[in-house]
Protein backbone atom coordinates (compact mmCIF):
# COMPACT_ATOMS: atom_id res chain seq x y z
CA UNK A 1 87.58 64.34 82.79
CA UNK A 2 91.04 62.51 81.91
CA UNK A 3 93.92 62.44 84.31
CA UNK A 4 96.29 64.82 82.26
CA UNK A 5 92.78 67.34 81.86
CA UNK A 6 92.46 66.71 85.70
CA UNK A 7 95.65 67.32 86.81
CA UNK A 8 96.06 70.47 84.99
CA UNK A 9 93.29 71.93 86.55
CA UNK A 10 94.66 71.44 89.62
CA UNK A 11 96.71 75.26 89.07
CA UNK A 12 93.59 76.66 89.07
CA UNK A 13 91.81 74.79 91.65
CA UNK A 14 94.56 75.96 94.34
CA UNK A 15 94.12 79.57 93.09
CA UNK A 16 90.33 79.47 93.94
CA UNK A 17 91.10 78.22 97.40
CA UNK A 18 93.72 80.75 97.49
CA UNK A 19 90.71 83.19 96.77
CA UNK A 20 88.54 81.92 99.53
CA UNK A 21 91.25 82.20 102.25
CA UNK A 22 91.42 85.80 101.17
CA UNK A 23 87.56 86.07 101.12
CA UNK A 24 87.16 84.24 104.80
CA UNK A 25 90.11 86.60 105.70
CA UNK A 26 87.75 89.29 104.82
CA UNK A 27 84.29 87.80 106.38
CA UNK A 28 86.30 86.81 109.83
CA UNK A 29 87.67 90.76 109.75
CA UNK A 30 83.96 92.21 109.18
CA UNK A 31 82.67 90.25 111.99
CA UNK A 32 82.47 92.42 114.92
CA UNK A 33 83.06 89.47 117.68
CA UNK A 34 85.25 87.15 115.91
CA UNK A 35 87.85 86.97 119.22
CA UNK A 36 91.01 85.76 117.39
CA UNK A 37 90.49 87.99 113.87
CA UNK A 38 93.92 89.60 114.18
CA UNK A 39 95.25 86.31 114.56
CA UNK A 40 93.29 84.16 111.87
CA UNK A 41 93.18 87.08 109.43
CA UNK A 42 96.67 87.52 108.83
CA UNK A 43 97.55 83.56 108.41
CA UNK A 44 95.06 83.22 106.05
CA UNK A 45 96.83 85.55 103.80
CA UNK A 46 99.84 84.31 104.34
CA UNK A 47 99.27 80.52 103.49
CA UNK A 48 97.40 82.41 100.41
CA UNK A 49 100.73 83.68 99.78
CA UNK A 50 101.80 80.01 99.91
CA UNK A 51 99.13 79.09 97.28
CA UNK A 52 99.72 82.01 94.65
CA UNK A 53 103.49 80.78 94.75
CA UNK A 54 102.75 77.01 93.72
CA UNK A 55 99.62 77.53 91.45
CA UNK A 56 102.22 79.52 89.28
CA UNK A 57 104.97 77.43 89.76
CA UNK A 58 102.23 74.04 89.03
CA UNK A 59 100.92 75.85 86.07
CA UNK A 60 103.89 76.16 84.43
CA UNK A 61 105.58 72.77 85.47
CA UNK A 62 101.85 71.20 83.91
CA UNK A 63 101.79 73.47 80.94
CA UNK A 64 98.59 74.37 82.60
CA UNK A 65 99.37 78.51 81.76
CA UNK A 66 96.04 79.66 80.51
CA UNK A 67 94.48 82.95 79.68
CA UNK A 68 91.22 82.11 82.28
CA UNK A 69 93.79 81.16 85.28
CA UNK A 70 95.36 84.39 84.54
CA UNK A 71 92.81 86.39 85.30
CA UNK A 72 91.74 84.21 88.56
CA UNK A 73 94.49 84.43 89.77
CA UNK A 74 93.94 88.13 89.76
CA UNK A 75 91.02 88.64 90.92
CA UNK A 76 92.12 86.08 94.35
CA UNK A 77 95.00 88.26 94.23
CA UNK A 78 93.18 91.58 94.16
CA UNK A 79 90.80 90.43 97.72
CA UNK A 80 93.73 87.99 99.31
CA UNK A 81 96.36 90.22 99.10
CA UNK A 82 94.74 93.60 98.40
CA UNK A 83 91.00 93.92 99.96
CA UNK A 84 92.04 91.38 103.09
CA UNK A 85 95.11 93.27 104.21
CA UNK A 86 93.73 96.80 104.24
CA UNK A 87 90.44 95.54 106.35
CA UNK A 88 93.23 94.24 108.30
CA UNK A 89 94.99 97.29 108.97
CA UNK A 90 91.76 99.48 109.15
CA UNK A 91 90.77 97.19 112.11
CA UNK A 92 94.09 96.79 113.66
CA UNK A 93 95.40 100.46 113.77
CA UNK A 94 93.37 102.81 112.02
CA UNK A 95 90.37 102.30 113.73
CA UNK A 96 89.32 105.81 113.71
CA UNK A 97 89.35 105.91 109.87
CA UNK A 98 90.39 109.59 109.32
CA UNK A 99 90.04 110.57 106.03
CA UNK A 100 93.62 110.67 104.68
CA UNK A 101 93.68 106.81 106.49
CA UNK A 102 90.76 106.04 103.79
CA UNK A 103 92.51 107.54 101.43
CA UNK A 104 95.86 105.52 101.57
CA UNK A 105 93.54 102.55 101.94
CA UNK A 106 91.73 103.09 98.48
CA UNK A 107 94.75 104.05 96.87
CA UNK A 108 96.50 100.85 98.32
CA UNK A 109 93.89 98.85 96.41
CA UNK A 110 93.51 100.73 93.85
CA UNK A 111 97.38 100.39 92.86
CA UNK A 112 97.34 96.41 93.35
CA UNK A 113 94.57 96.60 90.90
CA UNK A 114 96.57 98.59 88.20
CA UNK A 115 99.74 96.51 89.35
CA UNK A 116 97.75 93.61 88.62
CA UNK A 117 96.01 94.85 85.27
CA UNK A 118 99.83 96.00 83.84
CA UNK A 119 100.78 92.15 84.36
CA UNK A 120 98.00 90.91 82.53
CA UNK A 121 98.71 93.06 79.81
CA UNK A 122 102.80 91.98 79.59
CA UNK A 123 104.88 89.45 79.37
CA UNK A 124 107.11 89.84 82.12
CA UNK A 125 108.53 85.96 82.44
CA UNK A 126 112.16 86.79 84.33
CA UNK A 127 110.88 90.07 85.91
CA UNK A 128 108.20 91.68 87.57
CA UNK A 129 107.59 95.59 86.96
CA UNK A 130 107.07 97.16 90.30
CA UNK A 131 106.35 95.24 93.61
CA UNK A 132 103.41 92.04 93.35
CA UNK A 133 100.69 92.76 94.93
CA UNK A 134 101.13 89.51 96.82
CA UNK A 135 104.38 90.20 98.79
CA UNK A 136 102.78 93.68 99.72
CA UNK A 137 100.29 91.49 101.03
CA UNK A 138 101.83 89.49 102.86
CA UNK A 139 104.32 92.09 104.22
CA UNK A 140 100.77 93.96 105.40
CA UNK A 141 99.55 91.15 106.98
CA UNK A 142 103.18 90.33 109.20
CA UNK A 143 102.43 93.82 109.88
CA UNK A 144 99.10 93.87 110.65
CA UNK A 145 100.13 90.72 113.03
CA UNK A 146 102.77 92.25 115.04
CA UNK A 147 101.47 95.70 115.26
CA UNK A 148 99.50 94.86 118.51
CA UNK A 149 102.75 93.75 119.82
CA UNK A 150 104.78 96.41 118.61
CA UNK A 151 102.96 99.62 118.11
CA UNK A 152 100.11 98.92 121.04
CA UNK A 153 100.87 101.50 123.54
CA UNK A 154 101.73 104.12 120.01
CA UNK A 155 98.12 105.22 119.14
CA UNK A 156 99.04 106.55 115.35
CA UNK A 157 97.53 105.91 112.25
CA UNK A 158 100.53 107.77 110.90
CA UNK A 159 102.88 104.83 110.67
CA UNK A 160 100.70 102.34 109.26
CA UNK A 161 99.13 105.24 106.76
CA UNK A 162 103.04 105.46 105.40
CA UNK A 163 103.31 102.20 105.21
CA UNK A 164 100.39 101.78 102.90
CA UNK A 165 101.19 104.53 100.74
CA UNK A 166 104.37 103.42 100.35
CA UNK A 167 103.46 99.99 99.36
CA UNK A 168 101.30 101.08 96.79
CA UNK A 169 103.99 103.30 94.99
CA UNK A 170 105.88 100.20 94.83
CA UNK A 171 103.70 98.40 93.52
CA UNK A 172 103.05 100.82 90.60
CA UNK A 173 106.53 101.68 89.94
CA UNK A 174 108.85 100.69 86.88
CA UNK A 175 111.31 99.49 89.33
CA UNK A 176 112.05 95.75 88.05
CA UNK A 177 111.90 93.07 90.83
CA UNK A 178 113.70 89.43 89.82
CA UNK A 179 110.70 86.45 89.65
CA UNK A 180 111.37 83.56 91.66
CA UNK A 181 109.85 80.87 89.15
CA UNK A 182 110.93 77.69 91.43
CA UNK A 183 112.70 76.04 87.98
C-alpha cells in the first residue's frame, strides 16, 4: 500500500475507531458492575463526536470521499451516537423502562436511522436536513452525564422521555441546519 493509498485511508480508519468507542460505550453500559459507566459512557461518545468531525473534514481535505466510508460512517454513527446514548439514558434515568420510555427510545433510534438513510441518499454539501444524528448524540450523552447531578433527587422518566422524543423529531425534520465543513 503506497503513501497517498495509505493516507487516504486514514478517513476511514478514524471512523472505525469512532465505531468502537460507540460499541465499548455500549458493552461498558450493559455491564451490570462497571462502577464508573455513567462516567466512561458518555466520554466515549463524545470524543466519537470528535472523530466523526475530522474523518469528514480528512476525507474531504484527502479527496478520500468514497461511497464505502459513507456508509461506515453510518453505521458508527447509528451505535455511537444513536444505540450508545439511549442505553445511556435507559440506565441513567429510565431505569424502570415503562413502556412509553421504550417507546421514545426505539423511536429515537429509529429516526437517527432514517436521518441517516435521507443523507445517504442526498447531496446536502452546505446544509444538513434536520438535526445529525451526531450532535443529538452528543447533546444525550452531556445529558446523560449531568443528569445524576442535576435531576438525582427528581425521580421522572418524564423529562428525559421529552427530551428523546424531541430529539428525534429534529432529527427527521426538513428544518435545514448550516454544515460546519472546517474549510
Amino acid at each position: 500500500m503506497g503513501n497517498g493509498r495509505l493516507l487516504r485511508s486514514v478517513p476511514n480508519i478514524l471512523t472505525l475507531i469512532n465505531m468502537s468507542l460507540g460499541l465499548s460505550a455500549v458493552l461498558i453500559l450493559l455491564q451490570t458492575d462497571h462502577p464508573y459507566k455513567s462516567f466512561i459512557a458518555p466520554t466515549l461518545i463524545c470524543l466519537g463526536g470528535a472523530l466523526d468531525f475530522l474523518d469528514g473534514f480528512l476525507a474531504r481535505k484527502l479527496n478520500a470521499v468514497s461511497a464505502i466510508g459513507k456508509q461506515l460512517d453510518s453505521f458508527a454513527d447509528l451505535i455511537t451516537f444513536g444505540i450508545a446514548p439511549i442505553l445511556l439514558i435507559n440506565y441513567i434515568s429510565l431505569c424502570k423502562f415503562p413502556v412509553f420510555t421504550i417507546v421514545a427510545s426505539l423511536v429515537y433510534i429509529v429516526a437517527g436511522a432514517y436521518r441517516l438513510a435521507r443523507f445517504n441518499l442526498s447531496d446536502f454539501s452546505k446544509y444538513f436536513l434536520g438535526l445529525p444524528i451526531t450532535i443529538a448524540g452528543i447533546v444525550l450523552a452531556v445529558y446523560g452525564a449531568v443528569y445524576p447531578f442535576l435531576f438525582a433527587s427528581f425521580h421522572s422518566n418524564i423529562i428525559s422521555t421529552i427530551f428523546i422524543i424531541a430529539l428525534s423529531i429534529m432529527m427527521v425534520s426538513k428544518k435545514k441546519v448550516k454544515r460546519i465543513t472546517g474549510n
